[in-house]
Each structure stands twice: as structure tokens, then as C-alpha cells.
C-alpha atoms as a PDB file:
ATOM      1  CA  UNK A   1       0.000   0.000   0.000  1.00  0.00           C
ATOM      2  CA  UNK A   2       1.493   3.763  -0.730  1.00  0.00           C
ATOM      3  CA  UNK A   3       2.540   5.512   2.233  1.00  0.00           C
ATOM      4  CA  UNK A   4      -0.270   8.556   1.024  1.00  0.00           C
ATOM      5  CA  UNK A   5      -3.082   5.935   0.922  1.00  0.00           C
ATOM      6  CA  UNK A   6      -2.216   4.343   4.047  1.00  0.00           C
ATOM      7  CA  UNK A   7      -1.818   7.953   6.054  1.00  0.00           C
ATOM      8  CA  UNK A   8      -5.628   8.451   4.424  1.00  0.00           C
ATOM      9  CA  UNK A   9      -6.890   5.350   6.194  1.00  0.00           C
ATOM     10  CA  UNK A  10      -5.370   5.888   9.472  1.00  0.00           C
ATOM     11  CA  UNK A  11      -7.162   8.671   9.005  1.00  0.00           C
ATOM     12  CA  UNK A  12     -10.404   7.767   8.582  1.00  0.00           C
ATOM     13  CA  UNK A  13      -9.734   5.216  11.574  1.00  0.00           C
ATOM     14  CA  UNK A  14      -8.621   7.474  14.016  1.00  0.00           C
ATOM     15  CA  UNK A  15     -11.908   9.606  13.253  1.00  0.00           C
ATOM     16  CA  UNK A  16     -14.112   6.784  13.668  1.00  0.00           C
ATOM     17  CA  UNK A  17     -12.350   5.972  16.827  1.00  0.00           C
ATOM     18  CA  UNK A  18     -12.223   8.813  18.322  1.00  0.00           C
ATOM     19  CA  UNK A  19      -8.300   9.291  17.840  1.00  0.00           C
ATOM     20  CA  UNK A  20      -6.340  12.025  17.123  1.00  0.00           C
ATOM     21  CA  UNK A  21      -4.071  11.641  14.327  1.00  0.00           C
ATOM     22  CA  UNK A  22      -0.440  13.270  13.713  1.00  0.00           C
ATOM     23  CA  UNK A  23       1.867  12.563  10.595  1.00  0.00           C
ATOM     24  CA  UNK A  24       4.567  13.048  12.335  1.00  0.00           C
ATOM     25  CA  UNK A  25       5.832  12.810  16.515  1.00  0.00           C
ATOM     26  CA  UNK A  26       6.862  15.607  17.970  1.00  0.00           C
ATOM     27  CA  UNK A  27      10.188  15.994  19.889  1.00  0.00           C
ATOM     28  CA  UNK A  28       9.126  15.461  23.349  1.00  0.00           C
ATOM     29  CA  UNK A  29       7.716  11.815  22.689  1.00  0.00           C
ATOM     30  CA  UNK A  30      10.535  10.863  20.545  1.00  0.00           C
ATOM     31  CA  UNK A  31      12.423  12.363  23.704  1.00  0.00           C
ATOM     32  CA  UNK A  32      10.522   9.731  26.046  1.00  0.00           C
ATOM     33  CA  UNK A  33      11.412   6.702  23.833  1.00  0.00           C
ATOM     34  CA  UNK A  34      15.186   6.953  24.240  1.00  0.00           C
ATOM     35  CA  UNK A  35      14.743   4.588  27.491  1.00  0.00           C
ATOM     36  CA  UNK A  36      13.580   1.906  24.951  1.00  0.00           C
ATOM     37  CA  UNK A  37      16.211  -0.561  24.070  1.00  0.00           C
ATOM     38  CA  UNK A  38      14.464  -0.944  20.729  1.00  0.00           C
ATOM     39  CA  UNK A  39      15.576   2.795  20.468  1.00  0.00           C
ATOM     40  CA  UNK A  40      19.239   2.287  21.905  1.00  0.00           C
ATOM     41  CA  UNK A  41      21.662   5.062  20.346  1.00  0.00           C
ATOM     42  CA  UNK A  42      24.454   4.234  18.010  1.00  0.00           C
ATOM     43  CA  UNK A  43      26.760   6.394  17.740  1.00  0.00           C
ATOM     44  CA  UNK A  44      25.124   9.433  19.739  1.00  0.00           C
ATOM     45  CA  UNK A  45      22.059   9.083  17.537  1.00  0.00           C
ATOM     46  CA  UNK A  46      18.940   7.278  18.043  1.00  0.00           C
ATOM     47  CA  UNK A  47      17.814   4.904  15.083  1.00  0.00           C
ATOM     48  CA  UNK A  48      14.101   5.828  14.953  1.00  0.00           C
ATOM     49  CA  UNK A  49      13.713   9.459  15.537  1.00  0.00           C
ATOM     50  CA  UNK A  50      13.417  11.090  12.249  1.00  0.00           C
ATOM     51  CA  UNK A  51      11.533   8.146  11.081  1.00  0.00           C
ATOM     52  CA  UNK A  52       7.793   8.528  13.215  1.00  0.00           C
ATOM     53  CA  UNK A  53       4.568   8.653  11.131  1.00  0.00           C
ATOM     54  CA  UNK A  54       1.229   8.093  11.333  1.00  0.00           C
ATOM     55  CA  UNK A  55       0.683   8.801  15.047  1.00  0.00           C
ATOM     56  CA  UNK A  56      -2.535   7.813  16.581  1.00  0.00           C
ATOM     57  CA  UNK A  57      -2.785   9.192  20.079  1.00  0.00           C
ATOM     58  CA  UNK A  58      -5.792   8.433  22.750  1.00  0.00           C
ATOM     59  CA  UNK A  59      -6.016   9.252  26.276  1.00  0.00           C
ATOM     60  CA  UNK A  60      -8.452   7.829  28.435  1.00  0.00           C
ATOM     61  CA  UNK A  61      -8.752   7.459  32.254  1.00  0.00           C
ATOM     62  CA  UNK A  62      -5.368   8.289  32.894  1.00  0.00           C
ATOM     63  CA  UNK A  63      -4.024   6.185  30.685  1.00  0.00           C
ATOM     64  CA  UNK A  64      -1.860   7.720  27.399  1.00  0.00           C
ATOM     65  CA  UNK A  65      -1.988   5.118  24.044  1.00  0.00           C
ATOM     66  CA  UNK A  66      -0.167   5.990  21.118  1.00  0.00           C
ATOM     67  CA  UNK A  67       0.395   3.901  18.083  1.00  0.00           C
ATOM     68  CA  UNK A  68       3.160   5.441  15.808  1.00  0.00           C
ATOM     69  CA  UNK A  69       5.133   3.355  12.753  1.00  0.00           C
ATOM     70  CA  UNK A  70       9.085   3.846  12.831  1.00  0.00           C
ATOM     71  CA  UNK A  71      11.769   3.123  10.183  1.00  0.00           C
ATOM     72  CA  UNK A  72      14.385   0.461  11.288  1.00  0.00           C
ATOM     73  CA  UNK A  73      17.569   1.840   9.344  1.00  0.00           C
ATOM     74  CA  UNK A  74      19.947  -0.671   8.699  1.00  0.00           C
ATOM     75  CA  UNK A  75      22.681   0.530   6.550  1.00  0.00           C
ATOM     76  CA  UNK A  76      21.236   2.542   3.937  1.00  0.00           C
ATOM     77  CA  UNK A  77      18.089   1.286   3.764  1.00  0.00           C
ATOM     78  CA  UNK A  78      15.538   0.202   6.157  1.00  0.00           C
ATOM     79  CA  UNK A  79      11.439  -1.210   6.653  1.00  0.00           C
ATOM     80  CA  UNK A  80       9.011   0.661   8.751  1.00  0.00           C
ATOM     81  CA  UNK A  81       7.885  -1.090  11.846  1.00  0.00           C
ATOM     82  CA  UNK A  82       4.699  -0.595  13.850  1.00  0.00           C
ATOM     83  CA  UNK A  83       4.214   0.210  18.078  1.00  0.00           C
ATOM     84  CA  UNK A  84       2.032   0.621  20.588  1.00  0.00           C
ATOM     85  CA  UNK A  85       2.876   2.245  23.011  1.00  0.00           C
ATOM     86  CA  UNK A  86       0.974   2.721  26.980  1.00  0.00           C
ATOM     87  CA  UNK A  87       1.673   5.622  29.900  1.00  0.00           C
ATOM     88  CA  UNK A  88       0.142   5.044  32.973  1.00  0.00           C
ATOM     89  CA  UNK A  89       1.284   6.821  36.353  1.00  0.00           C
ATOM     90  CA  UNK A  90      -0.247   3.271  37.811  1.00  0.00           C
ATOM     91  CA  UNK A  91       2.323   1.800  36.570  1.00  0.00           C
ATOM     92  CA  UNK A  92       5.866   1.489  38.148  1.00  0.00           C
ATOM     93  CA  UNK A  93       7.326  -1.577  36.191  1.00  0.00           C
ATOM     94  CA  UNK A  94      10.678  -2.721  36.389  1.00  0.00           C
ATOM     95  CA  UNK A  95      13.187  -2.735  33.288  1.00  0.00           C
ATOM     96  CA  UNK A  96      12.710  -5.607  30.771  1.00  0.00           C
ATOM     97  CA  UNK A  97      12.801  -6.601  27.125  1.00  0.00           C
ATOM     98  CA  UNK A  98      10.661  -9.333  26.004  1.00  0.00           C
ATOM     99  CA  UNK A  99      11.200 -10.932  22.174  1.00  0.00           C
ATOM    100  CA  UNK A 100       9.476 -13.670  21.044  1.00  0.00           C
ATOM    101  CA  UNK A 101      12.535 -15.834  19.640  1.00  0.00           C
ATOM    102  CA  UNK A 102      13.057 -18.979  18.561  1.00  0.00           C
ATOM    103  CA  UNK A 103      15.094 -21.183  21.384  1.00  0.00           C
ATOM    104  CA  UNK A 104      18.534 -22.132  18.756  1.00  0.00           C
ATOM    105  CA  UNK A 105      18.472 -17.899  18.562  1.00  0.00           C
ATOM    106  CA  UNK A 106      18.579 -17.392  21.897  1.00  0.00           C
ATOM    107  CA  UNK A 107      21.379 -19.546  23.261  1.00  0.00           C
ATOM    108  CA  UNK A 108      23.124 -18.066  20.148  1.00  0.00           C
ATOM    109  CA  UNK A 109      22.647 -14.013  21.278  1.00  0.00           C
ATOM    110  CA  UNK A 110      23.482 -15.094  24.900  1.00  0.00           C
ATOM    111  CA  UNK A 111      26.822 -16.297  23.570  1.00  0.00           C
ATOM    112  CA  UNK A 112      26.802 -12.565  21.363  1.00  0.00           C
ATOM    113  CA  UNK A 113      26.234 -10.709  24.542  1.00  0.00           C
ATOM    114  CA  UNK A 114      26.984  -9.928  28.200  1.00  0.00           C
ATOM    115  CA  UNK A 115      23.368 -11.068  29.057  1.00  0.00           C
ATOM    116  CA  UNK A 116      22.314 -14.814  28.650  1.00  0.00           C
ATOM    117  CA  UNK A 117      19.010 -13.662  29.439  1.00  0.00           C
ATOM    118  CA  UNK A 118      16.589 -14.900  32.264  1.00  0.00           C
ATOM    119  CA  UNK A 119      15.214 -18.039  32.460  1.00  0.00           C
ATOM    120  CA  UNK A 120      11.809 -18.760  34.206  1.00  0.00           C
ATOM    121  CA  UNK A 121      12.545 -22.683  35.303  1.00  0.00           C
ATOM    122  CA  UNK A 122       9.008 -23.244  36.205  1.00  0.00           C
ATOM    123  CA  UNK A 123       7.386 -22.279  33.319  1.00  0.00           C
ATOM    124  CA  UNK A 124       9.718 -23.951  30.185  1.00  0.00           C
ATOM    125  CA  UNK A 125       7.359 -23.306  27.459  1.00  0.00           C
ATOM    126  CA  UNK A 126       7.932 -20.227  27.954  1.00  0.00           C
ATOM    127  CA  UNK A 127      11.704 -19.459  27.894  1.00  0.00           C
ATOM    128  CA  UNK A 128      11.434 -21.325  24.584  1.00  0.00           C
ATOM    129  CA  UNK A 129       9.435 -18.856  23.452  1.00  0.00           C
ATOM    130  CA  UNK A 130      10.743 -15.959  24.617  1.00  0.00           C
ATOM    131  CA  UNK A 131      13.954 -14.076  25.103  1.00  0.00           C
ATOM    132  CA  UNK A 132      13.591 -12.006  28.281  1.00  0.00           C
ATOM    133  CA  UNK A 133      16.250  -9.454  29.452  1.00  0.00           C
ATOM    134  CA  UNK A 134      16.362  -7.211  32.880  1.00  0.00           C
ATOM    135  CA  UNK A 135      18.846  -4.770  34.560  1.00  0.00           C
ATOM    136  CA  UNK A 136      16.678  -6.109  37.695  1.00  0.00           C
ATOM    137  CA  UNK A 137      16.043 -10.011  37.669  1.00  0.00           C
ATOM    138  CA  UNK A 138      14.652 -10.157  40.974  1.00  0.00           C
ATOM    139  CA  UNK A 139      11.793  -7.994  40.423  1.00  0.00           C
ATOM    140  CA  UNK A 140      11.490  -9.135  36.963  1.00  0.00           C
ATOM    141  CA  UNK A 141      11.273 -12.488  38.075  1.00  0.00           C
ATOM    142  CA  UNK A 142       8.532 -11.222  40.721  1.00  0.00           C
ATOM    143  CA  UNK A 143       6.549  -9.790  37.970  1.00  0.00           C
ATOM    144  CA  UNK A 144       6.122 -12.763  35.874  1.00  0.00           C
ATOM    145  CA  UNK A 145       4.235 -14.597  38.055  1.00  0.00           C
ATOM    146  CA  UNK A 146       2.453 -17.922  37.070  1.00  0.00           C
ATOM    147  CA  UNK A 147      -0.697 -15.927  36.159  1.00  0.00           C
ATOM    148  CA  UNK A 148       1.198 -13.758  33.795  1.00  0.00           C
ATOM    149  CA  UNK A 149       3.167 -16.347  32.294  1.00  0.00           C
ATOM    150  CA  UNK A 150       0.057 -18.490  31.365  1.00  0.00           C
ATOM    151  CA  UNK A 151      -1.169 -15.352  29.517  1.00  0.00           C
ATOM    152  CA  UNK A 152       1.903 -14.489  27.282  1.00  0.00           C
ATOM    153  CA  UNK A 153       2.254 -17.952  26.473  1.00  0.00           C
ATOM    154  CA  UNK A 154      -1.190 -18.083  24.166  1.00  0.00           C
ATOM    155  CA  UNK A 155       0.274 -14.731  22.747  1.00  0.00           C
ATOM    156  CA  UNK A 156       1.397 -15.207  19.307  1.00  0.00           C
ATOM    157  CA  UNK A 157       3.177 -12.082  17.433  1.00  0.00           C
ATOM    158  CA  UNK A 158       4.765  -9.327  19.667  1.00  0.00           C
ATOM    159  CA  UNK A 159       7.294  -8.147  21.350  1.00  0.00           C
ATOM    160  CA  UNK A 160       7.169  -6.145  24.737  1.00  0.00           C
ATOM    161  CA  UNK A 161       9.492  -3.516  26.217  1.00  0.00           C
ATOM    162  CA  UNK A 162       8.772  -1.822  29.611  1.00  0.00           C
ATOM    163  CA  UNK A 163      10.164   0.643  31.648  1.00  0.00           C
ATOM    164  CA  UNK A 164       8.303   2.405  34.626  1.00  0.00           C
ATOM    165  CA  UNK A 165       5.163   3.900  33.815  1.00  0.00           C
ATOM    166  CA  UNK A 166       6.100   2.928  30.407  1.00  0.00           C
ATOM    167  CA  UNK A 167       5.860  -0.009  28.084  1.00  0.00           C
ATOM    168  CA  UNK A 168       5.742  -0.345  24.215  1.00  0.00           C
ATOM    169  CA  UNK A 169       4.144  -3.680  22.547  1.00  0.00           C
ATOM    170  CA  UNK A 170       5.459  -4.161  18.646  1.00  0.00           C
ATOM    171  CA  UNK A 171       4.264  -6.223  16.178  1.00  0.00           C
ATOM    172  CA  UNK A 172       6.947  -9.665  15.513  1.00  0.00           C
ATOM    173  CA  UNK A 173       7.020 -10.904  12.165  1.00  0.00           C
ATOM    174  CA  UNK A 174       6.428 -14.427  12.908  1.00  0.00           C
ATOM    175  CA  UNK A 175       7.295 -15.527   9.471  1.00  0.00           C
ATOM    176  CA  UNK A 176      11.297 -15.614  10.824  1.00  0.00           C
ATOM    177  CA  UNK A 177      10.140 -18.818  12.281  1.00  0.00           C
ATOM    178  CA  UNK A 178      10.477 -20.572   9.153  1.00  0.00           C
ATOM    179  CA  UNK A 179      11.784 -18.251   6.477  1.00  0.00           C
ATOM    180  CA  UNK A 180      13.662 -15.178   7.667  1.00  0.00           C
ATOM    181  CA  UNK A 181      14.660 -13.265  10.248  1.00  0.00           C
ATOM    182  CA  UNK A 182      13.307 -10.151  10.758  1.00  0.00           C
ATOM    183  CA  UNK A 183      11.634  -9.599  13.966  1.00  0.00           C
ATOM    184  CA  UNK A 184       9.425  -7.461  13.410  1.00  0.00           C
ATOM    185  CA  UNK A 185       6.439  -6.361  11.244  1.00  0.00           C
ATOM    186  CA  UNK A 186       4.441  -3.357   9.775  1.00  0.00           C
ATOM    187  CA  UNK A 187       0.790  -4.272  10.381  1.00  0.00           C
ATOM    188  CA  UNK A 188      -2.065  -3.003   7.724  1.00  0.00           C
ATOM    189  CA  UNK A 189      -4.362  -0.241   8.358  1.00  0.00           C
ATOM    190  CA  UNK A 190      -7.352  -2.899   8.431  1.00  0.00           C
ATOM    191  CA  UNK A 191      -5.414  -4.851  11.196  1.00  0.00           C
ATOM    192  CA  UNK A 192      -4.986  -2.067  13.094  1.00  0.00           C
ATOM    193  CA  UNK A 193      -8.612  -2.382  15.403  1.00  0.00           C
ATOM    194  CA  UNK A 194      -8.028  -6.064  16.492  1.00  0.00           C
ATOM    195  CA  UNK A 195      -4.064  -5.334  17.077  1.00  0.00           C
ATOM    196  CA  UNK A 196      -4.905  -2.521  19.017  1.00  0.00           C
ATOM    197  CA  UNK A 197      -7.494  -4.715  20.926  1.00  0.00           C
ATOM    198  CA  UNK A 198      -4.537  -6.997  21.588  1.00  0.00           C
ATOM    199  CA  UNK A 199      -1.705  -4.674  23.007  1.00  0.00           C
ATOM    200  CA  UNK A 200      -4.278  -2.993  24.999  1.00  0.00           C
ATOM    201  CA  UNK A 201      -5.278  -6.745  26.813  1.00  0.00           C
ATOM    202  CA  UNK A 202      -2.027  -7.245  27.106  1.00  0.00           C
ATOM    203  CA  UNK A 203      -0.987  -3.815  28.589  1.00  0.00           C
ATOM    204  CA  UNK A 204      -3.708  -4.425  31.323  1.00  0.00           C
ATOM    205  CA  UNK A 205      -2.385  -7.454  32.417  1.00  0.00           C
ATOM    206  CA  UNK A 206       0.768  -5.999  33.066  1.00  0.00           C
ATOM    207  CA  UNK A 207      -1.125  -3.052  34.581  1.00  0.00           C
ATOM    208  CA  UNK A 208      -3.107  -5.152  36.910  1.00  0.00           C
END
């Protein structure tokens, strides 16, 4: 789909919705997501930030939403990406990075890195699905309580990042299974109601 015709239907779903709509983010957000790992600086400058479109913003009951497509540059070229992204002063969640990854990946980025990631012993499903990272494992490991678990493991397709009052929940490209290995996807406008449905159920358990 061409970037102007898929602006014009975010458009038309962020009036139906009840949205408010921006082609672009504006400094201070971009500001916020420099906590983001997904948004880590190289070299003094952060991948995403001249690369935000199609910003959908809602706030409701204290709670900021904002869906927003980025560019993920690699070299000189790059594929835009799509987030959701939740505020709540509620909310005081501890550092993590969760990326739905397939097991044979994992063990080979936790030879690639200082962090081997954090295993959940309990719950083995799980770690096989999932790559999960922390500055703070005990209260990480606090957080994913058997409840929690049980509900991200009938997730299928995203990856979440959280930090404080903060998390973001992107889109994986669960085609890397089997054929490639990108992680993550641009959704379609028409996806874009059930998605949102999605991050949001998922943001309230991590809420609750």
C-alpha cells in the first residue's frame, strides 16, 4: 500500500475511533522513547527518531496510548515497523525486554552478549518462546508470576518492552520462524482495530 493511501486510512480510523491523528511525533515523545532498548543510540544518535509517522494518540482514564510506525535503518536502507505504546502513572514496572525468539536464537545471542538472558525454570514453554532481558532479575522475576506467564504464552506475534510507567508492545514478524529473520512487522491499516485490541489486553495485564 502507498505511504499517502495508508496515512488516508489511518485517518479515517482514528476519526471513527475517536483518535487524534499526527503525521509526524513531535520531539518530546521521541524524547521519552530513548529509554527503549528498541531505540538504543548508536553512535550518539537514536535509530528511529526522524523516522515517526502516522501517530494515533488516545487518552483515556489516565491512561496515554499511542500507536506510531518507525523506520528500522539498517545501513542505507531500512522497513518501517509498527508500536504501541501505553503511559500510565499506575504503573511502576521494572526494566525488561521481552522478544518472542526462537530457542537455537537465543542460546546463540546469549553467547553474542553480556546477558544470557533470564530463564523462568518453572514455566519452560515459555523461555522457549521468549527471550527475556532485565537490569533487575529479581523484580522481573517477581513480575512474571504464574498468572502472567500463562497469559503471554497463548500470545502469538509481539514483542514487549517496559520501563516504569512505560511499556511499548510491537508487532513480531512471525514468518522468521520458518523463512527469515526479521523480527518485526508493519501491520495493515485494516489490522490495526483487532491489534490494538490486543496490546491494549495485554498492557492491562501488566497493569493489573
Amino acid at each position: 500500500m502507498k505511504e499517502k493511501k495508508r496515512r488516508t486510512e489511518f485517518i479515517r480510523i482514528a476519526e471513527e475511533l475517536g483518535l487524534s491523528f499526527s503525521k509526524k511525533a513531535d520531539r518530546a515523545f521521541r524524547k521519552r522513547l530513548k529509554d527503549f532498548g528498541r531505540f538504543a543510540s548508536r553512535g550518539g544518535k537514536h535509530r528511529y527518531h526522524a523516522n515517526i509517522i502516522n501517530v494515533l494518540r488516545d487518552n483515556r482514564n489516565g491512561v496515554e496510548m499511542v500507536f506510531f510506525e518507525c523506520r528500522q535503518r539498517w545501513g542505507k536502507s531500512g522497513a518501517m515497523d509498527s508500536v504501541f505504546y501505553f503511559r500510565s502513572p499506575s504503573m511502576n514496572l521494572p526494566q525488561f525486554s521481552l522478544r518472542e525468539m526462537l530457542p537455537a536464537t537465543q542460546l546463540l545471542l546469549g553467547f553474542m552478549t553480556p546477558n544470557p538472558g533470564i530463564n523462568l525454570n518453572n514455566h519452560p514453554k515459555f523461555s522457549e518462546m521468549y527471550y527475556l532481558t532485565s537490569n533487575d532479575e529479581k523484580a522481573v522475576l517477581k513480575l512474571f508470576d504464574d498468572k502472567l506467564v500463562s497469559f503471554l504464552e497463548i500470545q502469538d506475534g509481539f514483542h514487549i518492552e517496559a520501563n516504569h510507567d512505560e511499556i511499548i508492545i510491537y508487532t513480531a514478524n512471525t514468518e522468521y520462524r520458518t523463512t527469515n529473520y526479521r523480527p518485526y512487522k508493519r501491520i495493515e491499516p485494516h489490522e490495526f482495530k483487532q491489534l490494538r485490541s490486543r496490546a491494549i489486553d495485554i498492557f492491562e495485564h501488566f497493569r493489573a
